[in-house]
Protein backbone atom coordinates (compact mmCIF):
# COMPACT_ATOMS: atom_id res chain seq x y z
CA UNK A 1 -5.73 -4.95 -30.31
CA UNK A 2 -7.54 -2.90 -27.51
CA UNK A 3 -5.57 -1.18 -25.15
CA UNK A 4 -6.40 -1.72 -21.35
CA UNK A 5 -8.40 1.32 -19.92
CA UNK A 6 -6.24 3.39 -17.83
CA UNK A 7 -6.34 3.49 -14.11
CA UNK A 8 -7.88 6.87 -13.90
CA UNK A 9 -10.60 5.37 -16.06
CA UNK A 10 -10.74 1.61 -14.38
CA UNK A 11 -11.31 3.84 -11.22
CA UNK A 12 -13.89 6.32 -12.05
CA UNK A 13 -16.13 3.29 -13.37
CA UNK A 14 -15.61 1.73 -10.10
CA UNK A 15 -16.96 4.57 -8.83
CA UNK A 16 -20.19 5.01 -10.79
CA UNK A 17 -20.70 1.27 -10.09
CA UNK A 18 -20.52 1.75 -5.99
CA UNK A 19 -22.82 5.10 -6.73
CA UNK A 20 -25.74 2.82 -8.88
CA UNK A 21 -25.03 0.46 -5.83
CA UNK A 22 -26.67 3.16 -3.21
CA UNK A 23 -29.68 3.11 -5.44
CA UNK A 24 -30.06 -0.85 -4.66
CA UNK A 25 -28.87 -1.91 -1.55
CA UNK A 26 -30.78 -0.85 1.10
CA UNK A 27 -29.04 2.18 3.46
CA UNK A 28 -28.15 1.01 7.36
CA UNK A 29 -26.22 2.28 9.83
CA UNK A 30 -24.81 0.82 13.00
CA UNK A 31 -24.69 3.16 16.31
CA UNK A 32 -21.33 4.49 17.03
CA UNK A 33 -19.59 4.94 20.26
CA UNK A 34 -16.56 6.14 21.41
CA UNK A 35 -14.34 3.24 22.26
CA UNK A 36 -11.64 4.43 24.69
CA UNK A 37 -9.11 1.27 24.07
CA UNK A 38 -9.21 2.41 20.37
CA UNK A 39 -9.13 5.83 20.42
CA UNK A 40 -12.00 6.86 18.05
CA UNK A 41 -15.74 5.81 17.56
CA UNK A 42 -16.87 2.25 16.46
CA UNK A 43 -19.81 0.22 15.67
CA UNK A 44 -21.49 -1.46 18.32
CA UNK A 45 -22.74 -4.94 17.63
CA UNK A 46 -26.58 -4.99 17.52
CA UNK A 47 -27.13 -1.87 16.77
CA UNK A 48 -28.16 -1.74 12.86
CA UNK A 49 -30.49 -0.32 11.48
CA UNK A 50 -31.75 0.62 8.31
CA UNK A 51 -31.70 4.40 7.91
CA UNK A 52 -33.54 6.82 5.39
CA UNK A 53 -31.28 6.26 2.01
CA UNK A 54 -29.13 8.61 0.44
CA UNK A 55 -28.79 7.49 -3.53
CA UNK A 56 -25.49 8.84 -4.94
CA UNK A 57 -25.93 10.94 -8.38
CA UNK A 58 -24.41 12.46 -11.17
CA UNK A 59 -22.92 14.81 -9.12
CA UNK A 60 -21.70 13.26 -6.27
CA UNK A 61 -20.01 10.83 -8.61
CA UNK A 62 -18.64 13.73 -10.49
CA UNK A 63 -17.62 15.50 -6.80
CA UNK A 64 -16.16 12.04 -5.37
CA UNK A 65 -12.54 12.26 -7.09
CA UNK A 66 -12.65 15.89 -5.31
CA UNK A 67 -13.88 14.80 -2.21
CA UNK A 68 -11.46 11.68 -2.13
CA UNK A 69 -8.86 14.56 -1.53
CA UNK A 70 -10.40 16.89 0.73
CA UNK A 71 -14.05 17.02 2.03
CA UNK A 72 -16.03 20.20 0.71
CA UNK A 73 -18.54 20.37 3.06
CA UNK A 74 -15.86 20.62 5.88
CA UNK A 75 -12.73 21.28 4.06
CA UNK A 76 -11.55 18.20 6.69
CA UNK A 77 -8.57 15.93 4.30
CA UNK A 78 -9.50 13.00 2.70
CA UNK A 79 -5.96 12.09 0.61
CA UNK A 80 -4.97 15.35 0.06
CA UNK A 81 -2.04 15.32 2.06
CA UNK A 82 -1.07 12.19 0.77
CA UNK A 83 -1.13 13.66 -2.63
CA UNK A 84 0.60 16.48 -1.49
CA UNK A 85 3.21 14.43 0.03
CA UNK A 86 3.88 12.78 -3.38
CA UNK A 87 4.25 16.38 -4.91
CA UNK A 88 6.80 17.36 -2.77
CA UNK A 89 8.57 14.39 -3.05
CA UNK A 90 8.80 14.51 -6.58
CA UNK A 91 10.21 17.70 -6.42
CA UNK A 92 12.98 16.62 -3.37
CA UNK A 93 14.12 13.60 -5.72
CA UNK A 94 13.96 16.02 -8.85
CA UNK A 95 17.18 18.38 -7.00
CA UNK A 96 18.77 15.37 -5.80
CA UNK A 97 19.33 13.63 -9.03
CA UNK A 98 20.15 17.27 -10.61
CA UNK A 99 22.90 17.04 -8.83
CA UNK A 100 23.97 13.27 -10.28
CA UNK A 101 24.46 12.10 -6.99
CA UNK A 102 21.67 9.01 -7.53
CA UNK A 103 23.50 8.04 -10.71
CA UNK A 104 27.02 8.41 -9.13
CA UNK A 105 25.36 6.32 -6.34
CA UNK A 106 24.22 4.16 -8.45
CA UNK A 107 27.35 3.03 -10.31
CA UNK A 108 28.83 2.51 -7.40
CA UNK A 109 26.61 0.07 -5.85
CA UNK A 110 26.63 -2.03 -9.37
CA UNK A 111 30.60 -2.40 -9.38
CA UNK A 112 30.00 -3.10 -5.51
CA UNK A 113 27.34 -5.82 -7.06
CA UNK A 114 29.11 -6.83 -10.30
CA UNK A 115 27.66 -10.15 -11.27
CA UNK A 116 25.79 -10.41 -8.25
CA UNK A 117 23.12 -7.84 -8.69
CA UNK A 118 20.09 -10.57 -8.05
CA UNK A 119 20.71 -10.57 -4.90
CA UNK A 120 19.64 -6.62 -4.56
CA UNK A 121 16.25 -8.45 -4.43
CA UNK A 122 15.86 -10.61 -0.97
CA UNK A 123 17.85 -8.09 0.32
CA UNK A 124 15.34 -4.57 -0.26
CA UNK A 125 11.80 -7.05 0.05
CA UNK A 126 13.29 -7.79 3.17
CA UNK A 127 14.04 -4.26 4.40
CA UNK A 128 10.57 -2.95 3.09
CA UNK A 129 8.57 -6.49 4.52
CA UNK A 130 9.90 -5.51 7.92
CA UNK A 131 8.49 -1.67 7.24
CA UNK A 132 5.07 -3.78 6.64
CA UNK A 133 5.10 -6.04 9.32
CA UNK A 134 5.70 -3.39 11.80
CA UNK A 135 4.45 -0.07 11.30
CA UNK A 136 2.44 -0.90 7.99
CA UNK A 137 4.45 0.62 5.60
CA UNK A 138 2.71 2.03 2.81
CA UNK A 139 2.35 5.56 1.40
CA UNK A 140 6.00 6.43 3.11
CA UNK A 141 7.01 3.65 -0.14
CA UNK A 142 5.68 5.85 -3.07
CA UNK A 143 9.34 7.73 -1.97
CA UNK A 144 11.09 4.82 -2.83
CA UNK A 145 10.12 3.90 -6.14
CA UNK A 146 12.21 6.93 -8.02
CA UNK A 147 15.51 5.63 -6.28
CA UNK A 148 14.99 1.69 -6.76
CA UNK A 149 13.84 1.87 -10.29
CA UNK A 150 16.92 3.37 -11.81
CA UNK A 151 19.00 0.80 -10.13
CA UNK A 152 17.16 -1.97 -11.25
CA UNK A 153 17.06 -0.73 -15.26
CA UNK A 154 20.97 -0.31 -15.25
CA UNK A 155 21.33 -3.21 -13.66
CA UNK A 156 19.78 -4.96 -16.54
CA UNK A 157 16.07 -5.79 -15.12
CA UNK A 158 12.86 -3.84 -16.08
CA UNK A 159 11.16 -1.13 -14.46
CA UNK A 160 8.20 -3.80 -13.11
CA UNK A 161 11.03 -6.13 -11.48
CA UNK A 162 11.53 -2.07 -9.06
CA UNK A 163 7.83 -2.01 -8.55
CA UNK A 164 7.52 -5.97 -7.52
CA UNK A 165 10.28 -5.47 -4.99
CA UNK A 166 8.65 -2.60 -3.39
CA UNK A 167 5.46 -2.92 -3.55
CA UNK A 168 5.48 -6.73 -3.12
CA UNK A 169 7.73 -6.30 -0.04
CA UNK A 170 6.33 -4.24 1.54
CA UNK A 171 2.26 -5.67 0.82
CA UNK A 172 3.61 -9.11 2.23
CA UNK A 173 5.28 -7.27 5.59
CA UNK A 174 1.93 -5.80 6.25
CA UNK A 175 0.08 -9.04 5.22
CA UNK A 176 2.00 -10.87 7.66
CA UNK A 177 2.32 -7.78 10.52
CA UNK A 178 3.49 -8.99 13.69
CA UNK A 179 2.81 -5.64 16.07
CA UNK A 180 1.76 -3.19 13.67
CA UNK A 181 0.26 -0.40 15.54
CA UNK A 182 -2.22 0.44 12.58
CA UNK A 183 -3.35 -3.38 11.87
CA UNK A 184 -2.80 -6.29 14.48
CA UNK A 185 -3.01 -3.73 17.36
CA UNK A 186 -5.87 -1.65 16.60
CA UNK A 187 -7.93 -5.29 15.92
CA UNK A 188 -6.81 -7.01 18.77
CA UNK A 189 -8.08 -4.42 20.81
CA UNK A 190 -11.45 -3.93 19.02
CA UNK A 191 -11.70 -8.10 19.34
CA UNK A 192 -10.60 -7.96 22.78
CA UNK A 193 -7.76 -10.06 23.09
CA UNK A 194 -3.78 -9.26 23.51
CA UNK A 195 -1.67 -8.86 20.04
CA UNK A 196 0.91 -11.06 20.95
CA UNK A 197 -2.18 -13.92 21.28
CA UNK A 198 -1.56 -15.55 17.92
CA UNK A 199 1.97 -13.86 17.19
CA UNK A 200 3.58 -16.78 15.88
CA UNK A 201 1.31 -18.01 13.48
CA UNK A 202 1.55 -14.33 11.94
CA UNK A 203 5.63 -14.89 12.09
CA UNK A 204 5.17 -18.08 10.18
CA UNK A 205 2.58 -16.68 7.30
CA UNK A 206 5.01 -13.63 6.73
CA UNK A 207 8.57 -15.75 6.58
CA UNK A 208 6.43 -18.32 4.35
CA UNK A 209 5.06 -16.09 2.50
CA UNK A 210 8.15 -13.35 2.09
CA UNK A 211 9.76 -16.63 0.72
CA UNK A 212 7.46 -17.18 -1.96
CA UNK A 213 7.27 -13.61 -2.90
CA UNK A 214 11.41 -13.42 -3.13
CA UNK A 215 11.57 -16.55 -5.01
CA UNK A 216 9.45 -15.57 -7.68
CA UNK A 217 10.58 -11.89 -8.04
CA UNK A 218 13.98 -13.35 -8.54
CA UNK A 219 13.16 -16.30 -10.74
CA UNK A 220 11.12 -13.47 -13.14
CA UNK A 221 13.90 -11.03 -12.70
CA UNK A 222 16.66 -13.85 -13.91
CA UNK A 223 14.20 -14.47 -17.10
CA UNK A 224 13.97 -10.87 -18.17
CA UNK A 225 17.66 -10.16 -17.47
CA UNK A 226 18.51 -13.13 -19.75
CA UNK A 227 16.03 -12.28 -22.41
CA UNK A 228 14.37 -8.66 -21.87
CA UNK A 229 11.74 -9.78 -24.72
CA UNK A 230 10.43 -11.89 -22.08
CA UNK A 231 9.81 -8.76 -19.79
CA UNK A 232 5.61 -8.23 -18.70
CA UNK A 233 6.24 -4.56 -20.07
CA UNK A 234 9.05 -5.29 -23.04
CA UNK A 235 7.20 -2.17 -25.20
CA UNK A 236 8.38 0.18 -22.29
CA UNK A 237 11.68 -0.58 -22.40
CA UNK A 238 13.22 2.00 -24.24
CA UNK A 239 10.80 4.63 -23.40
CA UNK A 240 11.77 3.33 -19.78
CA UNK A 241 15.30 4.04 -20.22
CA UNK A 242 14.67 7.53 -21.60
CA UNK A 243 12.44 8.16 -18.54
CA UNK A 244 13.87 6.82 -15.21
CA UNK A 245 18.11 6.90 -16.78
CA UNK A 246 17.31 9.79 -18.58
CA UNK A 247 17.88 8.97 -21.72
CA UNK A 248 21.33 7.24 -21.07
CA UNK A 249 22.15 3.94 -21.78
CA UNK A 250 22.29 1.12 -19.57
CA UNK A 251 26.21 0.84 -19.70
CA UNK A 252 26.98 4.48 -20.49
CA UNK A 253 29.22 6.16 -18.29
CA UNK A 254 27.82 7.45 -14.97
CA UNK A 255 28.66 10.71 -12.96
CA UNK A 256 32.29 10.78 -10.66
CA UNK A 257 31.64 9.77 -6.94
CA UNK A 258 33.31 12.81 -5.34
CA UNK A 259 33.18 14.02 -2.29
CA UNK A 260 29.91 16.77 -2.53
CA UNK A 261 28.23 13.68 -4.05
CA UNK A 262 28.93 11.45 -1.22
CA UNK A 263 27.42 14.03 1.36
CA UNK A 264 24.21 14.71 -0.80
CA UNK A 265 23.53 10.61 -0.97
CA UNK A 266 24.11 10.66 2.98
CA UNK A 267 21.56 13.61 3.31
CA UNK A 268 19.54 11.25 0.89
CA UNK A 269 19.49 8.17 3.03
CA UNK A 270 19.42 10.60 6.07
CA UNK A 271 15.93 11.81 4.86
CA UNK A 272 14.41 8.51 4.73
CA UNK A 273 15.94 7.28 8.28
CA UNK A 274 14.26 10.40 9.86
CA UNK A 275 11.16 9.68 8.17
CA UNK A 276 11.16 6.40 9.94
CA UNK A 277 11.94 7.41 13.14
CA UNK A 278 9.29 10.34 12.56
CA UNK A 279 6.55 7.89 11.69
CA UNK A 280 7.28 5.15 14.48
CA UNK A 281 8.78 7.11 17.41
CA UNK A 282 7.05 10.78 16.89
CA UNK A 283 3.88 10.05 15.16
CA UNK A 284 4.25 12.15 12.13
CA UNK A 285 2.18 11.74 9.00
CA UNK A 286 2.48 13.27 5.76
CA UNK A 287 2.57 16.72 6.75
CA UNK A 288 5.20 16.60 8.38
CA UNK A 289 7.28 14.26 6.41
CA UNK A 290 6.72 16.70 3.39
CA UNK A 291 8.19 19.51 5.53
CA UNK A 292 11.27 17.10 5.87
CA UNK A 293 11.62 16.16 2.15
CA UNK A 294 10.79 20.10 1.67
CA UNK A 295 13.48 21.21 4.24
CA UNK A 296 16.22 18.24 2.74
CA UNK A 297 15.79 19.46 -1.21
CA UNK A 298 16.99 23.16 0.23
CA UNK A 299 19.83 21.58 1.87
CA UNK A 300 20.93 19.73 -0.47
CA UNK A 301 20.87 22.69 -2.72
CA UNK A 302 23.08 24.63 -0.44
CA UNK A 303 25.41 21.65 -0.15
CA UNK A 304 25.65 21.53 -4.04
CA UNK A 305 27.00 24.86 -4.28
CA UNK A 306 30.44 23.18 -3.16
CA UNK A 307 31.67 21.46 -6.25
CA UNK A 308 31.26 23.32 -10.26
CA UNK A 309 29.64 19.81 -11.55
CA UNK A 310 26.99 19.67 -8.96
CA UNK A 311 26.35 23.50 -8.26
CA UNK A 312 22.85 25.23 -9.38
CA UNK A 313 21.98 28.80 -9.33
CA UNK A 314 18.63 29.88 -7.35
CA UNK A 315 16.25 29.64 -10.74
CA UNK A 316 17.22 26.39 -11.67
CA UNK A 317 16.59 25.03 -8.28
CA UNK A 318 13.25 26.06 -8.43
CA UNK A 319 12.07 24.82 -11.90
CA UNK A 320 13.97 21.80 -10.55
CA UNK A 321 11.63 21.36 -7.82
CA UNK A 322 8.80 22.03 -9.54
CA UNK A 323 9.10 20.41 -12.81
CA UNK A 324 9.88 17.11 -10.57
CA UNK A 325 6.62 17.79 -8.39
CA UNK A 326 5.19 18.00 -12.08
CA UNK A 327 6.39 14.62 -13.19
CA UNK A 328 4.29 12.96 -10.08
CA UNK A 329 1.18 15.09 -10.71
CA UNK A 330 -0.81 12.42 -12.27
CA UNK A 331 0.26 10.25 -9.21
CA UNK A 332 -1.47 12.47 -6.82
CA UNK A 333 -4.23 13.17 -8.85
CA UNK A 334 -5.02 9.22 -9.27
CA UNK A 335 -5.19 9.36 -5.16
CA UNK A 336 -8.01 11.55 -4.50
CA UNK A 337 -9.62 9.46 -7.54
CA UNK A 338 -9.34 6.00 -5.63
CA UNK A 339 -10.55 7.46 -2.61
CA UNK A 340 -13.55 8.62 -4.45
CA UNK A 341 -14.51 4.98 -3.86
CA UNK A 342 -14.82 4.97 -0.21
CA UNK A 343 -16.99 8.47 -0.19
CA UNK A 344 -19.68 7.24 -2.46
CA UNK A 345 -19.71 4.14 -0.34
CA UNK A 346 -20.10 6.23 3.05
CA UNK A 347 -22.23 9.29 1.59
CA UNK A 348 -24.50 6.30 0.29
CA UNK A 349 -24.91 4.63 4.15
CA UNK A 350 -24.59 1.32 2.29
CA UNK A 351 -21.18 0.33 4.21
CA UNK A 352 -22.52 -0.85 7.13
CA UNK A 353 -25.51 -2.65 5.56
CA UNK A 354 -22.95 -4.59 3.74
CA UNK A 355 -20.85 -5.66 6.91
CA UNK A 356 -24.38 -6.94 8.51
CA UNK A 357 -25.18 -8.90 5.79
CA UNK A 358 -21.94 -10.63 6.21
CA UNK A 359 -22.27 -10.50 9.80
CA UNK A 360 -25.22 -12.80 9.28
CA UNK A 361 -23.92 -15.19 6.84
CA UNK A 362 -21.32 -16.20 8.86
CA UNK A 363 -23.07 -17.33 11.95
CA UNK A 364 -23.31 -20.68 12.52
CA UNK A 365 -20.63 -22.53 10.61
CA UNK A 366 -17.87 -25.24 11.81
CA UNK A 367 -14.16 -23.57 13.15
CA UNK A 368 -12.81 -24.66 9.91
CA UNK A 369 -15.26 -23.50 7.27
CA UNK A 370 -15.95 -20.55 9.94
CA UNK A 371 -12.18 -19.04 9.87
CA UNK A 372 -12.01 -19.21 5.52
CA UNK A 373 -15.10 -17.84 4.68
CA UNK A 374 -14.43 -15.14 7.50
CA UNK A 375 -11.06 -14.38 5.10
CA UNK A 376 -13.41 -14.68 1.74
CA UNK A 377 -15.39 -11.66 3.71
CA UNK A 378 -12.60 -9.62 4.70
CA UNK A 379 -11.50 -9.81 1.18
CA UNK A 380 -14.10 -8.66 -0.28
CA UNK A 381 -14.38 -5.92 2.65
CA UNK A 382 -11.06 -5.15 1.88
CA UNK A 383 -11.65 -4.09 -1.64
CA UNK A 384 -14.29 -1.50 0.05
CA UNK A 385 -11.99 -0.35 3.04
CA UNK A 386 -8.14 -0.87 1.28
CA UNK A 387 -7.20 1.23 4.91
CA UNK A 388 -6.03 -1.47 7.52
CA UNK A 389 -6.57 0.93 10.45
CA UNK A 390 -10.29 1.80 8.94
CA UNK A 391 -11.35 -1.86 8.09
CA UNK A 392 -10.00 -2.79 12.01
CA UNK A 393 -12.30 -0.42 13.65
CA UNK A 394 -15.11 -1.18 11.09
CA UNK A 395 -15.42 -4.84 11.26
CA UNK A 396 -13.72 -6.15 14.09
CA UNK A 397 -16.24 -5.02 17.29
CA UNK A 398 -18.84 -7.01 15.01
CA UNK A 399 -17.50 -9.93 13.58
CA UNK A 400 -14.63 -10.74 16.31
CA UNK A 401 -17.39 -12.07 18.92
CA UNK A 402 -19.00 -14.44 16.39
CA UNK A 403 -15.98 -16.53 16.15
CA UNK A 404 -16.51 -17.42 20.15
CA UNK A 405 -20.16 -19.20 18.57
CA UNK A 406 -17.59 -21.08 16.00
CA UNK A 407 -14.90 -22.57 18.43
CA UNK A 408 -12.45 -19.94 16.88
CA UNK A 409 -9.84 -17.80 18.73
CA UNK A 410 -10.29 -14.44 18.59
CA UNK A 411 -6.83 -14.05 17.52
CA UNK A 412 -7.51 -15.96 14.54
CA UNK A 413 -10.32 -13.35 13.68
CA UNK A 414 -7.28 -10.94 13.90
CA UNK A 415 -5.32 -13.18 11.54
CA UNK A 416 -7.92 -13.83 9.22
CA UNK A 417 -8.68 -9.59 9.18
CA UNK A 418 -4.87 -8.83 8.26
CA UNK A 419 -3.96 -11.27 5.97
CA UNK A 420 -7.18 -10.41 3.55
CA UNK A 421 -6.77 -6.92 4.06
CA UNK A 422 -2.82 -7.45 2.91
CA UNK A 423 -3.24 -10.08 0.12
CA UNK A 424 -6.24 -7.62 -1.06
CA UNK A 425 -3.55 -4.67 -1.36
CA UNK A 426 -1.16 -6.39 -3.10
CA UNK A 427 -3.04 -5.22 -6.34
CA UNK A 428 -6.57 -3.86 -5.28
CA UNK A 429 -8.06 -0.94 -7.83
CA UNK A 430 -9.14 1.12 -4.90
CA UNK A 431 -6.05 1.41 -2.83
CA UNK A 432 -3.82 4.57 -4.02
CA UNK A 433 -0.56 3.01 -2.82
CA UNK A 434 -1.07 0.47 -5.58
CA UNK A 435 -2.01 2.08 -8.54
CA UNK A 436 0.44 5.26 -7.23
CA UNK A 437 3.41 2.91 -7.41
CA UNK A 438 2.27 1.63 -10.49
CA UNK A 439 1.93 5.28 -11.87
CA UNK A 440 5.39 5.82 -10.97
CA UNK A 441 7.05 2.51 -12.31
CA UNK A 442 5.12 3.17 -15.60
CA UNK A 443 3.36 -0.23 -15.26
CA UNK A 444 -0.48 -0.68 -16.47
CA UNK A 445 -2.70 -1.63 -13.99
CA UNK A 446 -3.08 -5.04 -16.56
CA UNK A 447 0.19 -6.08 -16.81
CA UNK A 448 0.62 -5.66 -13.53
CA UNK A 449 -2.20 -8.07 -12.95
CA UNK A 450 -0.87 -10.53 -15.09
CA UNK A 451 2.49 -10.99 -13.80
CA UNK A 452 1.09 -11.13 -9.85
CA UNK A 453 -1.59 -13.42 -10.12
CA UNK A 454 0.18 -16.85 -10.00
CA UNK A 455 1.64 -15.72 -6.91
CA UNK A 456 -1.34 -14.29 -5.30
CA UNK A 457 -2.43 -17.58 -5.63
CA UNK A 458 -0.01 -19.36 -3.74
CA UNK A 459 0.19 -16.62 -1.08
CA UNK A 460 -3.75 -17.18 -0.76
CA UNK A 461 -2.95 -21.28 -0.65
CA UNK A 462 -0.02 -19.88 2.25
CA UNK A 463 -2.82 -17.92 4.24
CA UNK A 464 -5.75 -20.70 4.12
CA UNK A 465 -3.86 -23.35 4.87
CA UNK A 466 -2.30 -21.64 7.79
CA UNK A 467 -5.20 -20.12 9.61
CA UNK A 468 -7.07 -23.41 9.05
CA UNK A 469 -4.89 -25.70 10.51
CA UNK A 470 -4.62 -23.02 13.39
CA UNK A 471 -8.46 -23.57 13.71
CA UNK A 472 -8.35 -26.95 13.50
CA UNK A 473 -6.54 -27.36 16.74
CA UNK A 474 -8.27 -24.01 18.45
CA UNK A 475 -9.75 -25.63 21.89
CA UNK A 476 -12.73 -22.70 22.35
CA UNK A 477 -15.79 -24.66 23.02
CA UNK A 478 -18.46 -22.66 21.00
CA UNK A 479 -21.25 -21.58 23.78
CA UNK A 480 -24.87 -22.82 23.34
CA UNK A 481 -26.37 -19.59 22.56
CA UNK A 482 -27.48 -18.00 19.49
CA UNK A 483 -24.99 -16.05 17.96
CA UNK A 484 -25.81 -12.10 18.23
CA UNK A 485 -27.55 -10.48 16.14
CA UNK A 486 -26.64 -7.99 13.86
């Protein structure tokens, strides 16, 4: 039996396919302008045109893994800090479980649970979802998956039932974000209309479909906990155990909870509160968030110094650090190659003939028909532009004003926008928060695939249904005049 291509590899060929793209479809831009409600530059409606094309290569599909990190001609970051992030992360969670603290942790929270470790499941989708649905919580998750995975495997689950919980809760939160700054707000203001217009339709798609998502995490979790055989990646499992307990077994004995222990999880759990409140209430990105996980693993190797089992000399700190940051290395390296993508896309100047096209296709139809194949475009944009915040600015000052010429709110524009772009990066090829997590957890891009897709059906049945009954009963009289042209 063939084995799956990798995701490096799945992603490289995406990228030689967007580069023999630029050689067919024809290169456009729109004008830019600065647009002082968003912040930044973006497209004005009207304005395409086609422009003098710019055929990727051989080289610049060679270069676009490099310049998905960092931008050579300007030495400007692409993902590099993203990938950096990750590095330093590994590292952070490398000293911390030196010091058995995640393990001592650990067993206590499954005598806490004992017999009642399912229900571990609504309750972390639920704290990530409401990450998603209001900030857009995303890369800041890659930190996550080291500490939930563990838990999961001794508990008795696999390592994919981990990656489902976090990646799934926190891809619905941001499908279904209520007043994310980097999603709902950014496109409400590029469409023109309030965030809160439309609010509780979004409330009802993410509690509908958070419900979904729970219910089947936990009704694959109970199978493979009953019968591991029955696990989407029953190969791993040993080589699992070996890599995220160590090597231990699932019921060996795990470190004493004492009291230099105790403080090191605190400092733990401390770390990821002030990453929150750095990202929502100081507006810190990765750099600074790797200075905090940078700043925490020296702390906590000062604070391990107090006890004989947990205490490390200066050296082994270091090759601590660094051997962790090592473990993750393939993680950041798959980053810059997804965002490869994107550069051949923009370097080509075929992006924005793409969003005309659609632009123009979707002129003319009925609120209903209008309002789905407006989601069937922003999934397929979504693929192209996995960056909420970048797909926002992109596509809603030109599609946004044609759904006045279909009866449509605006708001359900806004909907429609979000909920692709979040269904989309549940499991899209492009979008390093997927296959980064999936790098982590040890899960092929395949098998991920083929446990997901029932549900990404019935989250897609969740979405349509939703924004077209919402259409249905949208009261916009749709004004004589010829939609604009793009």
């Amino acid at each position: 039996m063939k084995k799956f291509p990798t995701a490096f590899t799945i992603l490289f060929a995406l990228i030689i396919v967007v580069a023999a793209l630029t050689w067919i479809i024809p290169a456009g831009q729109y004008e830019r302008a600065m647009n002082e409600t968003l912040g930044r530059e973006a497209p004005v409606p009207g304005t395409y045109a086609q422009v003098e094309p710019n055929p990727q290569g051989l080289v610049a599909v060679l270069m676009a893994p490099i310049a998905g990190l960092y931008d050579p001609a300007t030495g400007m970051a692409n993902a590099i800090d993203v990938a950096v992030f990750v590095l330093i992360i590994g590292g952070f969670l490398a000293v911390v479980t030196k010091t058995g603290a995640i393990d001592a942790g650990i067993g206590w929270l499954l005598t806490a649970l004992k017999g009642r470790e399912i229900w571990m499941i609504p309750i972390l989708m639920a704290a990530f979802a409401a990450g998603g649905t209001s900030y857009g919580m995303a890369e800041e998750s890659l930190a996550f998956y080291a500490i939930v995975l563990p838990v999961f495997i001794r508990a008795g689950y696999d390592a994919l039932t981990g990656v489902a919980v976090i990646l799934l809760g926190c891809g619905i939160g941001t499908l279904g974000s209520t007043f994310n700054a980097f999603a709902t707000v950014i496109a409400s203001n590029a469409a023109g209309v309030p965030f809160t217009d439309g609010l509780m339709l979004r409330v009802f798609i993410l509690f509908a479909c958070l419900a979904a998502g729970i219910v089947y995490v936990m009704r694959y979790a109970r199978h493979v906990k009953a019968d591991p055989a029955r696990s989407v990646v029953a190969a791993q499992r040993e080589d699992n155990i070996q890599h995220f307990l160590k090597g231990s077994e699932v019921g060996a004995p795990l470190p004493e909870f004492n009291r230099t222990r105790e403080i090191i999880l605190a400092l733990f759990g401390l770390t990821f509160v002030l990453m929150l409140y750095g990202v929502i209430a100081r507006g810190w990105w990765m750099g600074q968030m790797s200075a905090l996980f940078l700043g925490m693993a020296i702390i906590t190797f000062f604070v391990a110094k107090f006890h004989p089992e947990t205490k490390m000399d200066e050296a082994t700190f270091v090759d601590t650090f660094v051997n962790g940051a090592r473990d993750l290395l393939g993680v950041a390296l798959i980053i810059g190659v997804a965002r490869g993508i994107v550069v051949i896309m923009d370097a080509g100047k075929i992006t924005d003939t793409i969003l005309n096209a659609l632009a123009h296709a979707l002129a003319g139809f009925g609120n209903v028909l209008f309002i789905n194949v407006m989601l069937a475009f922003q999934t397929i944009l979504s693929f192209l532009v996995p960056s909420s915040s970048g797909l926002a600015v992109l596509t809603m000052p030109i599609l946004a004003p044609l759904s006045d010429f279909a009866g449509v709110q605006r708001d359900l524009t806004v909907t429609a926008y979000q909920s692709a772009n979040g269904w989309v990066n549940l499991f899209n090829p492009t979008f390093a928060v997927v296959m980064g997590g999936l790098a982590i957890g040890r899960v092929a891009y395949d098998r991920w695939l083929r446990f997901v897709w029932p549900l990404l059906v019935i989250l897609a049945v969740i979405i349509s249904a939703s924004l077209s009954l919402s259409a249905m009963v949208s009261d916009v009289p749709a004004p004589a005049a010829e939609a604009p042209a793009g």
